[in-house]
N, C-alpha and C. Protein backbone atom coordinates (compact mmCIF):
# COMPACT_ATOMS: atom_id res chain seq x y z
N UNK A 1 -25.72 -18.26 15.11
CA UNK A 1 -26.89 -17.70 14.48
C UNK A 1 -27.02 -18.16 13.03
N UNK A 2 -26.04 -18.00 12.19
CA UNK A 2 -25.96 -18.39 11.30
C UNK A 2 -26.07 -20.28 10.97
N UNK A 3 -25.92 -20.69 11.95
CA UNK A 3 -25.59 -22.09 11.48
C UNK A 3 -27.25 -22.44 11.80
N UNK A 4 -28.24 -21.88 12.70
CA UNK A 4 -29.39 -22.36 12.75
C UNK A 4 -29.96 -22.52 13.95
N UNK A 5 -28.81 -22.59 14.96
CA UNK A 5 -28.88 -23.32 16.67
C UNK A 5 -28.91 -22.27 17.15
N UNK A 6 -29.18 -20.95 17.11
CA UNK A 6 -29.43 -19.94 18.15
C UNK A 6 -30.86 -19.72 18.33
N UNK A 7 -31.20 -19.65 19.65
CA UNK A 7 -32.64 -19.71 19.89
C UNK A 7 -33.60 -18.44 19.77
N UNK A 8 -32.74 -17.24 19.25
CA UNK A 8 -33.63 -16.31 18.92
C UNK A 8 -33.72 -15.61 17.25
N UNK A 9 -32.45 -16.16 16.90
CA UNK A 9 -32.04 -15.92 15.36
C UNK A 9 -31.85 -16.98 14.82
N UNK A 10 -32.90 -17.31 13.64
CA UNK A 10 -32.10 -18.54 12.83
C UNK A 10 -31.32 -17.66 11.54
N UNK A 11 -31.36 -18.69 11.22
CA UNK A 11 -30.24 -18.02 9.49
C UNK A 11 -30.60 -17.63 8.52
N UNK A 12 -32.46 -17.70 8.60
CA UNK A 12 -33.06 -17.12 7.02
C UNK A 12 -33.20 -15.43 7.49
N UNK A 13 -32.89 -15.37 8.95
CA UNK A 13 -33.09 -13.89 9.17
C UNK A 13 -31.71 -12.99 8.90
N UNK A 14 -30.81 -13.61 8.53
CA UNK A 14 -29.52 -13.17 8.05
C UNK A 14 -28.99 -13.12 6.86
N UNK A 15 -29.67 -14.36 6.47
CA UNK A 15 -29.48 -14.41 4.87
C UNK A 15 -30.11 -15.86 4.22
N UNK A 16 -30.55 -15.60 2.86
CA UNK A 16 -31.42 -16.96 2.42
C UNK A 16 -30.69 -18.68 1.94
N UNK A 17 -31.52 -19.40 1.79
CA UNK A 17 -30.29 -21.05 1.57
C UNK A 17 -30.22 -21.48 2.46
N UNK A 18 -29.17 -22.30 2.52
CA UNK A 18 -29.22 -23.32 3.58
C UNK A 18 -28.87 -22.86 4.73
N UNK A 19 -28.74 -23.44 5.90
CA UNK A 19 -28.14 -22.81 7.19
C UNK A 19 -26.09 -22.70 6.70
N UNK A 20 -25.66 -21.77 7.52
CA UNK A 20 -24.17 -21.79 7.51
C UNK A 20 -23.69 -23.01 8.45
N UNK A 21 -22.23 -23.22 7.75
CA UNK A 21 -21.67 -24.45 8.98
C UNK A 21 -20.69 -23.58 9.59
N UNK A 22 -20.82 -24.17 11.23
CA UNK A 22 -19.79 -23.99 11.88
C UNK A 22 -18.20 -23.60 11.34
N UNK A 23 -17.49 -22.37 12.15
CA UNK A 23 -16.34 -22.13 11.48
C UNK A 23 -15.01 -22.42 12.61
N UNK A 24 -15.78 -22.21 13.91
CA UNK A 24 -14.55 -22.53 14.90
C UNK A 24 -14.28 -24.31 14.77
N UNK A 25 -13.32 -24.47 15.74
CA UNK A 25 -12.98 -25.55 15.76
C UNK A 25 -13.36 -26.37 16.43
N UNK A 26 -13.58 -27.78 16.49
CA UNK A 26 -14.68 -28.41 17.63
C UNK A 26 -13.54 -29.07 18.73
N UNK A 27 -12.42 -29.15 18.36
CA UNK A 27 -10.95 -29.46 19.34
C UNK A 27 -10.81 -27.91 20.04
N UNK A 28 -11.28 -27.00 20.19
CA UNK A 28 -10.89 -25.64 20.66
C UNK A 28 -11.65 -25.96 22.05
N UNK A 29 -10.85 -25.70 23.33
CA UNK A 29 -11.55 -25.49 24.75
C UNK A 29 -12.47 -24.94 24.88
N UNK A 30 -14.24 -25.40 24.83
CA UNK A 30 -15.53 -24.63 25.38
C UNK A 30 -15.64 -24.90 26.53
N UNK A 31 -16.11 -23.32 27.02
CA UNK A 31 -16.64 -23.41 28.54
C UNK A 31 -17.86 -24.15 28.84
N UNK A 32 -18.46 -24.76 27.79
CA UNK A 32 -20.08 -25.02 27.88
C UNK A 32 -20.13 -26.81 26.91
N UNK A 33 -21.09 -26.85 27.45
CA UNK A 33 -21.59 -28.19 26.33
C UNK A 33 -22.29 -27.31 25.08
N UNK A 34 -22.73 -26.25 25.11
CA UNK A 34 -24.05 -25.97 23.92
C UNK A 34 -22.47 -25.38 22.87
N UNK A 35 -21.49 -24.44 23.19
CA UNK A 35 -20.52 -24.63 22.68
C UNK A 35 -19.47 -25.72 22.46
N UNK A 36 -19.43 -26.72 22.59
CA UNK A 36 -19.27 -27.67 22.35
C UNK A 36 -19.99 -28.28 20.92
N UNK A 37 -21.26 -28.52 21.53
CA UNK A 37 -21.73 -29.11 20.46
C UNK A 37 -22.32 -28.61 19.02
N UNK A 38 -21.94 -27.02 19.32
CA UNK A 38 -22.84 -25.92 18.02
C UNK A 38 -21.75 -24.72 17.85
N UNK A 39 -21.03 -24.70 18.28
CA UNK A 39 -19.82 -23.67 18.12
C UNK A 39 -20.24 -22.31 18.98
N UNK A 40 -19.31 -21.19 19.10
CA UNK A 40 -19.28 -20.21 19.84
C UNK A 40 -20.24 -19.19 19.14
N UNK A 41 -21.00 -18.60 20.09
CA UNK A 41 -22.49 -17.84 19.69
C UNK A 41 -21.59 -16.35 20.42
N UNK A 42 -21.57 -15.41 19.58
CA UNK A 42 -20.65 -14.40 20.26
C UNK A 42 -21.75 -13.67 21.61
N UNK A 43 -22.17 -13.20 22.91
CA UNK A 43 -22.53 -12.68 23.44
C UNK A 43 -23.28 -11.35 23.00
N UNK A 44 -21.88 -10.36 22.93
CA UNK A 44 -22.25 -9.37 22.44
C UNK A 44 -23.37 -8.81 21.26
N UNK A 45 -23.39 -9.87 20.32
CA UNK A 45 -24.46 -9.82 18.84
C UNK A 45 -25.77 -10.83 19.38
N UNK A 46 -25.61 -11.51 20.36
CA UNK A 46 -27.04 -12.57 20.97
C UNK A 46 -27.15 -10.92 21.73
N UNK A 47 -27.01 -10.19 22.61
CA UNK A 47 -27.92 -9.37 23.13
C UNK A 47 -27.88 -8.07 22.23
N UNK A 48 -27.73 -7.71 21.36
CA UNK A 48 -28.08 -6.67 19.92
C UNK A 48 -29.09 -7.50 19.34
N UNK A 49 -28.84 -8.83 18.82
CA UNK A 49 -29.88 -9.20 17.90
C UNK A 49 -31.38 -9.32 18.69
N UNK A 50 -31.37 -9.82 19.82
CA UNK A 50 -32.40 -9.84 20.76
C UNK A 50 -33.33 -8.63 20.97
N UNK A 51 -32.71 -7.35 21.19
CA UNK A 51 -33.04 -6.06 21.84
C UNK A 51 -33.63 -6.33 20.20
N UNK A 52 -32.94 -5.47 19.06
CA UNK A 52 -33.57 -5.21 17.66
C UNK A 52 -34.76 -6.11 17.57
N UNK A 53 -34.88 -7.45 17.60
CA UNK A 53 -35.79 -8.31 17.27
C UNK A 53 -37.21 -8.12 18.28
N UNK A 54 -36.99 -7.87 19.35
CA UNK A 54 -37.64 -7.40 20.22
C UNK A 54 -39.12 -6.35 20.06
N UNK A 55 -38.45 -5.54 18.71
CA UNK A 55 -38.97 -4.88 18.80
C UNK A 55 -39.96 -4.92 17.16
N UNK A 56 -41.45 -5.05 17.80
CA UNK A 56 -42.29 -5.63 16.17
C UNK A 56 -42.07 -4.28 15.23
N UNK A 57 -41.35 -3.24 15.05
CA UNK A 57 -41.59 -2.09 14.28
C UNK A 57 -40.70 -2.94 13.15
N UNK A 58 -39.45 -3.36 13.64
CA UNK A 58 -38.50 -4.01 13.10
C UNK A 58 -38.40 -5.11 11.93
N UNK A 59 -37.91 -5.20 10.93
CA UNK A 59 -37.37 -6.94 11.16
C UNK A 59 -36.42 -6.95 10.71
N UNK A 60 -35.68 -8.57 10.19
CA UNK A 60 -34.71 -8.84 10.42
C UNK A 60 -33.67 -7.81 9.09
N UNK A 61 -34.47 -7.88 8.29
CA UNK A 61 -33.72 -7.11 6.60
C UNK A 61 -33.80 -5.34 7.10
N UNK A 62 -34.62 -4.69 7.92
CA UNK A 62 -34.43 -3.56 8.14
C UNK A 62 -33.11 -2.93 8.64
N UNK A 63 -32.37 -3.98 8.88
CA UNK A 63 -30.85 -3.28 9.46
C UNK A 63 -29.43 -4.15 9.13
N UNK A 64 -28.71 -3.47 9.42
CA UNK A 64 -27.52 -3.99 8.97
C UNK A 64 -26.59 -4.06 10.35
N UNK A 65 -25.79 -4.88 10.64
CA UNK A 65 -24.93 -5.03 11.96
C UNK A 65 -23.71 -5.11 11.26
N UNK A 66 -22.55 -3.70 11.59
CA UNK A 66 -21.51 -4.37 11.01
C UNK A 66 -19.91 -3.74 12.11
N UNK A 67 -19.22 -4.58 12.38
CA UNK A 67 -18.65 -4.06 13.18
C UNK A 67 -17.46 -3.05 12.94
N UNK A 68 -16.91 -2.34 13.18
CA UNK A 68 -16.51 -0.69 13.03
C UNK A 68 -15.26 -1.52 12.72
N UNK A 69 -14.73 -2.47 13.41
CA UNK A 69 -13.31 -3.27 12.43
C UNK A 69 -13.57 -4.29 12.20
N UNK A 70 -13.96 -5.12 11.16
CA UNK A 70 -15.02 -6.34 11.32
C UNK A 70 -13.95 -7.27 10.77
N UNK A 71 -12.67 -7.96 11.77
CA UNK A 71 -12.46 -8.83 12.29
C UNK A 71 -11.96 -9.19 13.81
N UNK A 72 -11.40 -10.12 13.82
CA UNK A 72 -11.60 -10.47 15.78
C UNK A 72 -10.35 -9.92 16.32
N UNK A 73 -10.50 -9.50 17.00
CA UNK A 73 -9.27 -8.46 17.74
C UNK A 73 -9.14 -9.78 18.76
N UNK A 74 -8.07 -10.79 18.97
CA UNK A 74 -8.11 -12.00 19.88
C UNK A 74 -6.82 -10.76 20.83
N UNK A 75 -6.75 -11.32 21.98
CA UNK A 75 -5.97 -11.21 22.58
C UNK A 75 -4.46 -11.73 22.71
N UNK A 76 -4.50 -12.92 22.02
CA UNK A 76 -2.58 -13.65 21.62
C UNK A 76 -2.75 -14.77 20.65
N UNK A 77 -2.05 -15.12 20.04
CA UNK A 77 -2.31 -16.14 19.33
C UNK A 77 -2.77 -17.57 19.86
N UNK A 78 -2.02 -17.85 21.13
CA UNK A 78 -2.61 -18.86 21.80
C UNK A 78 -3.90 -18.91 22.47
N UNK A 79 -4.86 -17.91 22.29
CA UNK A 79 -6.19 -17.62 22.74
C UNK A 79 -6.77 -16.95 22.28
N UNK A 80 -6.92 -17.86 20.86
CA UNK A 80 -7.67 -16.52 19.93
C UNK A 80 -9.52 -16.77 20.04
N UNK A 81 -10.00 -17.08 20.82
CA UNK A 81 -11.21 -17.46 21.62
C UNK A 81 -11.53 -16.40 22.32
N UNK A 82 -10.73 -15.05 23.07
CA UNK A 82 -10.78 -14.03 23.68
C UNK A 82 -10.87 -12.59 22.77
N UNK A 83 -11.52 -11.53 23.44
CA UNK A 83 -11.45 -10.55 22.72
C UNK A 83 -10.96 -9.22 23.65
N UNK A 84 -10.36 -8.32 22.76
CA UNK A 84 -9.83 -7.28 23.37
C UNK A 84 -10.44 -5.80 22.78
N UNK A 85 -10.20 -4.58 23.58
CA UNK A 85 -10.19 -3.29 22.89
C UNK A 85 -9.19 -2.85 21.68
N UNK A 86 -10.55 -2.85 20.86
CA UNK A 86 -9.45 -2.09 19.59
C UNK A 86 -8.44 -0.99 19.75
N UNK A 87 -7.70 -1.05 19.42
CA UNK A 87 -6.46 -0.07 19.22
C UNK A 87 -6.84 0.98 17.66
N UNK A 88 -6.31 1.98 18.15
CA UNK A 88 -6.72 3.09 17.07
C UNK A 88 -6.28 3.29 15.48
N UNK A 89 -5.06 2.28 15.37
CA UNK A 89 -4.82 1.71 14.05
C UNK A 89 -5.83 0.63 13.56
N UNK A 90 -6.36 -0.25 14.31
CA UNK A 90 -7.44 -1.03 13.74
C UNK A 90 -8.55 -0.32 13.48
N UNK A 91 -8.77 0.66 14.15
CA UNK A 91 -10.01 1.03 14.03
C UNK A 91 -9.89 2.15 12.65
N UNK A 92 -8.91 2.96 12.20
CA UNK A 92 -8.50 3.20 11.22
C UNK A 92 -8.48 2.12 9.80
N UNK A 93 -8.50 0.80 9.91
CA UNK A 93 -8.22 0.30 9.19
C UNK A 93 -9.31 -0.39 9.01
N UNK A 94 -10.50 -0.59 9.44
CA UNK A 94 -11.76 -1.14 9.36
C UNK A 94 -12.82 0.40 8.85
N UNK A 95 -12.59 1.38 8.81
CA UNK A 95 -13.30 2.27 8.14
C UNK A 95 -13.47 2.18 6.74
N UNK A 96 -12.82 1.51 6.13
CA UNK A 96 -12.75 1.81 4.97
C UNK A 96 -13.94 1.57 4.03
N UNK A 97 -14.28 -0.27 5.16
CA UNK A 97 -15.22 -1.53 4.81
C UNK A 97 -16.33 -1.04 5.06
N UNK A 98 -16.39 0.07 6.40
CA UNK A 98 -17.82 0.68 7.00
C UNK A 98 -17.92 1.97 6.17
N UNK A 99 -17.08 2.76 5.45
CA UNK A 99 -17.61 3.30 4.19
C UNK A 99 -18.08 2.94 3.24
N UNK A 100 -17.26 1.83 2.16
CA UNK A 100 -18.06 1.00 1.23
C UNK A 100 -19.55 0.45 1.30
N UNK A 101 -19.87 0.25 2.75
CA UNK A 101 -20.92 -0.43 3.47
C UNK A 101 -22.26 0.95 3.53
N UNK A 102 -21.28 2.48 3.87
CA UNK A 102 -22.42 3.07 3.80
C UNK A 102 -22.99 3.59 2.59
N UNK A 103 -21.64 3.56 1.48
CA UNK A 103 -22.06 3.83 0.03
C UNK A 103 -23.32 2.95 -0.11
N UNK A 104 -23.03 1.65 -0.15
CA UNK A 104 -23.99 0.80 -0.81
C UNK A 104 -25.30 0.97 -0.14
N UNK A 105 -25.44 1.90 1.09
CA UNK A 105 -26.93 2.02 1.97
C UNK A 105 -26.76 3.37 2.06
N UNK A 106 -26.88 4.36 0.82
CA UNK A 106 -26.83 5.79 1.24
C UNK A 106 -28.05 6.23 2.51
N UNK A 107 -29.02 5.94 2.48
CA UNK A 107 -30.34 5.86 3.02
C UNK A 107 -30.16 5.90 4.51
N UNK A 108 -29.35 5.04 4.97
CA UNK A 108 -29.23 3.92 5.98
C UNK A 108 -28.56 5.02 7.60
N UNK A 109 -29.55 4.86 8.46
CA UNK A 109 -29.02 5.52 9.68
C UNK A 109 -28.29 4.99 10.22
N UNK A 110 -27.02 5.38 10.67
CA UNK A 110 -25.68 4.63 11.28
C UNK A 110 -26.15 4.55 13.23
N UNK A 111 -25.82 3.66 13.58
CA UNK A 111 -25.92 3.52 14.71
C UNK A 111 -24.62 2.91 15.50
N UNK A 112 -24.10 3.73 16.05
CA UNK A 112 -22.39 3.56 16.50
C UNK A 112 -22.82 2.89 18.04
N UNK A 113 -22.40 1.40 17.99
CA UNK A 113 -22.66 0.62 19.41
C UNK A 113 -21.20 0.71 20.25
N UNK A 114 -21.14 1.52 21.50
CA UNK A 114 -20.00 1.90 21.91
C UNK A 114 -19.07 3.48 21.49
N UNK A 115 -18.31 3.49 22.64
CA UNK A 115 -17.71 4.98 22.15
C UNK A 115 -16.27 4.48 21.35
N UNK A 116 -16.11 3.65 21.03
CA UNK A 116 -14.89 3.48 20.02
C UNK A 116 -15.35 3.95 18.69
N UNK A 117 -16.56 2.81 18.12
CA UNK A 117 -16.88 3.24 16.77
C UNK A 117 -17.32 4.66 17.01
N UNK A 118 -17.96 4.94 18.08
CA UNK A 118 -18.55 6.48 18.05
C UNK A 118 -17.25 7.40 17.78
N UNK A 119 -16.43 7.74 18.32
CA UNK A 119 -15.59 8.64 18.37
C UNK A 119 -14.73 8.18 17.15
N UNK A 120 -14.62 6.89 16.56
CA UNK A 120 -13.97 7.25 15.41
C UNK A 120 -14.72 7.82 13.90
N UNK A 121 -15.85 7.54 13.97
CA UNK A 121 -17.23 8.31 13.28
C UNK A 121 -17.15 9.43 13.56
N UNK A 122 -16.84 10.26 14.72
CA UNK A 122 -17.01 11.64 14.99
C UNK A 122 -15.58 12.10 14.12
N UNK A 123 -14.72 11.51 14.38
CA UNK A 123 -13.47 11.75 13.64
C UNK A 123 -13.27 12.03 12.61
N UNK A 124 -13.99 11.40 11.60
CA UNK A 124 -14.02 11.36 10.33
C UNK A 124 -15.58 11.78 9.68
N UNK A 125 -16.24 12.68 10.77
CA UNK A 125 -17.17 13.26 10.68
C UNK A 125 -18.72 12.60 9.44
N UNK A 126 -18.61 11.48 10.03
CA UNK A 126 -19.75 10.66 10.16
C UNK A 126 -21.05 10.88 11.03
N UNK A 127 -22.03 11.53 10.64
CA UNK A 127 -23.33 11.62 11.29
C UNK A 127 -23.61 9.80 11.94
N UNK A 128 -23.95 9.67 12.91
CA UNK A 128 -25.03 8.85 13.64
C UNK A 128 -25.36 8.84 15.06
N UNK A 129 -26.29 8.13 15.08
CA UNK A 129 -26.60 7.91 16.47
C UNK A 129 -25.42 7.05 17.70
N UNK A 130 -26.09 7.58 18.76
CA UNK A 130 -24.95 6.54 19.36
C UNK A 130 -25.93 5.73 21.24
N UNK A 131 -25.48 4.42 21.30
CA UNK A 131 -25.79 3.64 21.79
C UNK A 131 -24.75 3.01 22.77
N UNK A 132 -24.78 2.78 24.06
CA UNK A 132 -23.11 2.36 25.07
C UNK A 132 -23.33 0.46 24.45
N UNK A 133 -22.05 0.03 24.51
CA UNK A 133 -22.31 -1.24 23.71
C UNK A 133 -22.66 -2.16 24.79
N UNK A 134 -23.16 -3.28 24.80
CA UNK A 134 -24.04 -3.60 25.95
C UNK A 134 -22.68 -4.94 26.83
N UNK A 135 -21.48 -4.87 25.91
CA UNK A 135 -20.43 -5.70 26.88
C UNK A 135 -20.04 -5.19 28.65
N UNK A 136 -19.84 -6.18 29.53
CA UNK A 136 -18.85 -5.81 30.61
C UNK A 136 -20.15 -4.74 31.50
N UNK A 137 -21.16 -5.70 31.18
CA UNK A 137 -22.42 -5.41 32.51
C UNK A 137 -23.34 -4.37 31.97
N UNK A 138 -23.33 -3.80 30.87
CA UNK A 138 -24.11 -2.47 30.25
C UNK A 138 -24.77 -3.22 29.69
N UNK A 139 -25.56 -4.08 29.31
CA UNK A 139 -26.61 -4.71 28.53
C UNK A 139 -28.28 -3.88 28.74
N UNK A 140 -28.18 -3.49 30.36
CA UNK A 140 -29.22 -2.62 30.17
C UNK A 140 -29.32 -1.42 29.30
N UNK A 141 -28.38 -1.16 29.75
CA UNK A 141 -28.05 0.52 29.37
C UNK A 141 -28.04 0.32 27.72
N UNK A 142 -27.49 -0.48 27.44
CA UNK A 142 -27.57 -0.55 25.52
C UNK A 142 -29.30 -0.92 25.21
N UNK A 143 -30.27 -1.43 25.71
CA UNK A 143 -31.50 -1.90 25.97
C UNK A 143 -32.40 -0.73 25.50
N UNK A 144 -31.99 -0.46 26.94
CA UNK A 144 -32.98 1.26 27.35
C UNK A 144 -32.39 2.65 26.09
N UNK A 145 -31.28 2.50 25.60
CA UNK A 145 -30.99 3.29 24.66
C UNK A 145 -31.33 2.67 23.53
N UNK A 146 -31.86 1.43 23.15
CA UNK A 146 -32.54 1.37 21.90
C UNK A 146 -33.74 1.17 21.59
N UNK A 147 -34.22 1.34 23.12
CA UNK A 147 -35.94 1.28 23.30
C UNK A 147 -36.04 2.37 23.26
N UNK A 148 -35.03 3.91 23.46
CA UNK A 148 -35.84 5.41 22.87
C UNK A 148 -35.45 5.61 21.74
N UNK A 149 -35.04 5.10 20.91
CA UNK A 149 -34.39 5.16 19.78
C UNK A 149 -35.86 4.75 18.66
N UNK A 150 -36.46 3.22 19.31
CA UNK A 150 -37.45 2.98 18.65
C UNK A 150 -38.92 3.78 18.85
């Protein structure tokens, strides 16, 4: 998205300047030619950014996407291309960034994608909404919960 090659987000809708460059590696095993030739487009944020964009009330500066531990939970070092369920110390340890984040947007309605960030928000008694995250076949179900939302 950032680099320019995603077909529903370019990069001025993320942020202004030039496009971003690629950060994975182009020697790393893709399942695809379009990864291959433009790097890995995460799934999960192509069907969030889609649904949000979707919708004309919206645009791209009205919201913020940030993930509840916002780095990559890989599954082993030799396949760090894969992703796993956070564990409850990570998710402890990525609050800190999604507080700072809500200081700087006192305003800003939280929208918890999944019951991980949800229940650790409930934990630490964080008001927001909540949405099932649309991985592992729920893409509708995350859809239809942000089409009553809008």
């Amino acid at each position: 998205m950032v680099t320019g090659n995603h077909s529903l987000v370019n990069h001025h809708m993320v942020f202004s300047g030039e496009p971003g460059v690629r950060t994975s590696l182009p020697n790393i095993v893709k399942s695809n030619r379009i990864q291959v030739l433009y790097g890995f487009a995460e799934p999960t944020a192509s069907i969030i950014w889609g649904e949000v964009l979707s919708s004309s009330r919206w645009k791209p500066t009205d919201f913020i996407f940030w993930n509840i531990y916002p780095f990559h939970p890989y599954q082993s070092s030799e396949n760090r291309m894969t992703n796993r369920t956070l564990n409850l110390a990570e998710l402890e340890d990525g609050l800190p960034f999604a507080r700072q984040l809500m200081q700087l947007n006192p305003d800003a309605h939280i929208v918890a994608i999944g019951r991980k960030s949800a229940d650790t928000l409930s934990f630490h008694f964080i008001k927001y909404h909540h949405v099932p995250h649309p991985a592992n076949g729920r893409a509708v179900q995350f859809q239809k919960a942000v089409r009553s939302m809008i």
